[in-house]
Protein backbone atom coordinates (compact mmCIF):
# COMPACT_ATOMS: atom_id res chain seq x y z
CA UNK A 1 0.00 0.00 0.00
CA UNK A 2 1.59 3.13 -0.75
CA UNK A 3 2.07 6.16 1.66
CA UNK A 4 -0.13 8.46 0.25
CA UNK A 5 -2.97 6.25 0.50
CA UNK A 6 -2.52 5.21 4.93
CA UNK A 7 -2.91 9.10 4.84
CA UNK A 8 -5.91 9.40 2.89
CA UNK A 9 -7.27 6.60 4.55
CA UNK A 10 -6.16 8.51 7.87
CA UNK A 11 -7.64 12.21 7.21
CA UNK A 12 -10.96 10.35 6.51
CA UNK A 13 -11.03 8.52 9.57
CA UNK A 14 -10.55 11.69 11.45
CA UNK A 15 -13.13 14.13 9.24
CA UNK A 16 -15.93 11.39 10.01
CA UNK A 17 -14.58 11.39 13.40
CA UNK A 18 -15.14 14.98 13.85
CA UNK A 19 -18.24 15.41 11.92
CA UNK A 20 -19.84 13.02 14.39
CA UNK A 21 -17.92 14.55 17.87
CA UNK A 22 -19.37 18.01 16.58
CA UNK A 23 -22.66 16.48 15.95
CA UNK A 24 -23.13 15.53 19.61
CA UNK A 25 -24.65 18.86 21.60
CA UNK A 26 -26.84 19.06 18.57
CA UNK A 27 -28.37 16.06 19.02
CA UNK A 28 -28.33 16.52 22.91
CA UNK A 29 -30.35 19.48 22.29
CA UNK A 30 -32.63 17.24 20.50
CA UNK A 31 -33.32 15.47 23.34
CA UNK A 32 -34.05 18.35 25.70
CA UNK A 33 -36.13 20.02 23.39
CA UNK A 34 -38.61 16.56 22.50
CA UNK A 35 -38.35 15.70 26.59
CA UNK A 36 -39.84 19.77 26.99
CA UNK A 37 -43.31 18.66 25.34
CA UNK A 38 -43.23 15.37 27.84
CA UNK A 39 -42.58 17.82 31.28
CA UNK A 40 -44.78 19.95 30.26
CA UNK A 41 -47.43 17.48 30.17
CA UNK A 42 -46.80 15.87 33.62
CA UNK A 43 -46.57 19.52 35.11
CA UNK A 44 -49.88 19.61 33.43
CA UNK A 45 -51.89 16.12 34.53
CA UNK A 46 -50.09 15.33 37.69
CA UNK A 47 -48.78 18.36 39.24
CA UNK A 48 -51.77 19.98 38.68
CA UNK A 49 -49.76 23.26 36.70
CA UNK A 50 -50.69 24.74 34.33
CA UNK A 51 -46.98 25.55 32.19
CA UNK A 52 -45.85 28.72 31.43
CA UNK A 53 -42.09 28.77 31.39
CA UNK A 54 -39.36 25.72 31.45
CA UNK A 55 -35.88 25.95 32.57
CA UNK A 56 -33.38 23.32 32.11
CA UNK A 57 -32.09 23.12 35.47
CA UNK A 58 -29.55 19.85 35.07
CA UNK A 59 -28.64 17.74 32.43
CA UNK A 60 -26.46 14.44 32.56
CA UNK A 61 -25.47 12.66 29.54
CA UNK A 62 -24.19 9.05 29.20
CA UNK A 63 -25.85 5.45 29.42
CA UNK A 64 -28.65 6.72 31.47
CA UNK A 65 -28.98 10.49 30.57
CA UNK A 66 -31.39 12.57 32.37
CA UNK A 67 -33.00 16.28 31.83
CA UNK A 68 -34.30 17.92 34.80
CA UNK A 69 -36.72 20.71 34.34
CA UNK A 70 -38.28 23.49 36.25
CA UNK A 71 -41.69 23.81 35.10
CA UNK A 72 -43.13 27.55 35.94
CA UNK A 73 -47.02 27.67 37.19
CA UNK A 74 -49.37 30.45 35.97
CA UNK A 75 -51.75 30.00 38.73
CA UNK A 76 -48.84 32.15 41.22
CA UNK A 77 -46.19 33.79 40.45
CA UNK A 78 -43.65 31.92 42.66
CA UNK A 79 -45.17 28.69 42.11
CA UNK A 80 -43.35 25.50 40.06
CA UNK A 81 -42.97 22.07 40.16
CA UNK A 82 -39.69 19.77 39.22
CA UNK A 83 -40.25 17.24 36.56
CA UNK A 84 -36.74 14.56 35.62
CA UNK A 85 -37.32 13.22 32.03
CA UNK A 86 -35.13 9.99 31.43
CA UNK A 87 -35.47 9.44 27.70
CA UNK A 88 -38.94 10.56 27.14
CA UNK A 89 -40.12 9.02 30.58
CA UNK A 90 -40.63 11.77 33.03
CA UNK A 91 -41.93 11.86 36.23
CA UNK A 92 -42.88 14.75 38.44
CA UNK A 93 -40.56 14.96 41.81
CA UNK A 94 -42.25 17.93 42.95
């Protein structure tokens, strides 16, 4: 194999490489944005909320990633609840 091809071969390998490392935080953001919908609608049935604004308050990634939100209440002013979304499973903590 001659040496001009190994390098080729080489530079490829590391463009695809990097294409997919820079692809990561936009498919993160993905996530949180699909797993907003799903908080939204647990603030909504079980923590009895109705939503107005949603902060991402923590956000792990890995094997199990999880997105915790802080759901805002229109009923008062002060008022929220905390929903974690694992996946697009989320359950209301308070």
């Amino acid at each position: 194999m001659p040496i001009h091809h190994s390098i080729r071969l080489r530079l490829t390998v590391f463009l695809q490489a990097m294409a997919l490392f820079a692809a990561g935080p936009a498919i993160a953001a993905a996530n949180v944005s699909a797993a907003q919908a799903e908080a939204k609608e647990i603030a909504k049935s079980m923590g009895n909320c109705t939503p107005a604004k949603i902060d991402v308050l923590r956000y792990t990634v890995g094997r199990e990633g999880a997105t915790t939100f802080k759901v805002g209440c229109t009923e008062d002013k002060d008022a929220f609840v905390l929903v974690q979304c694992r996946s697009r499973i989320c359950t209301l903590l308070r």
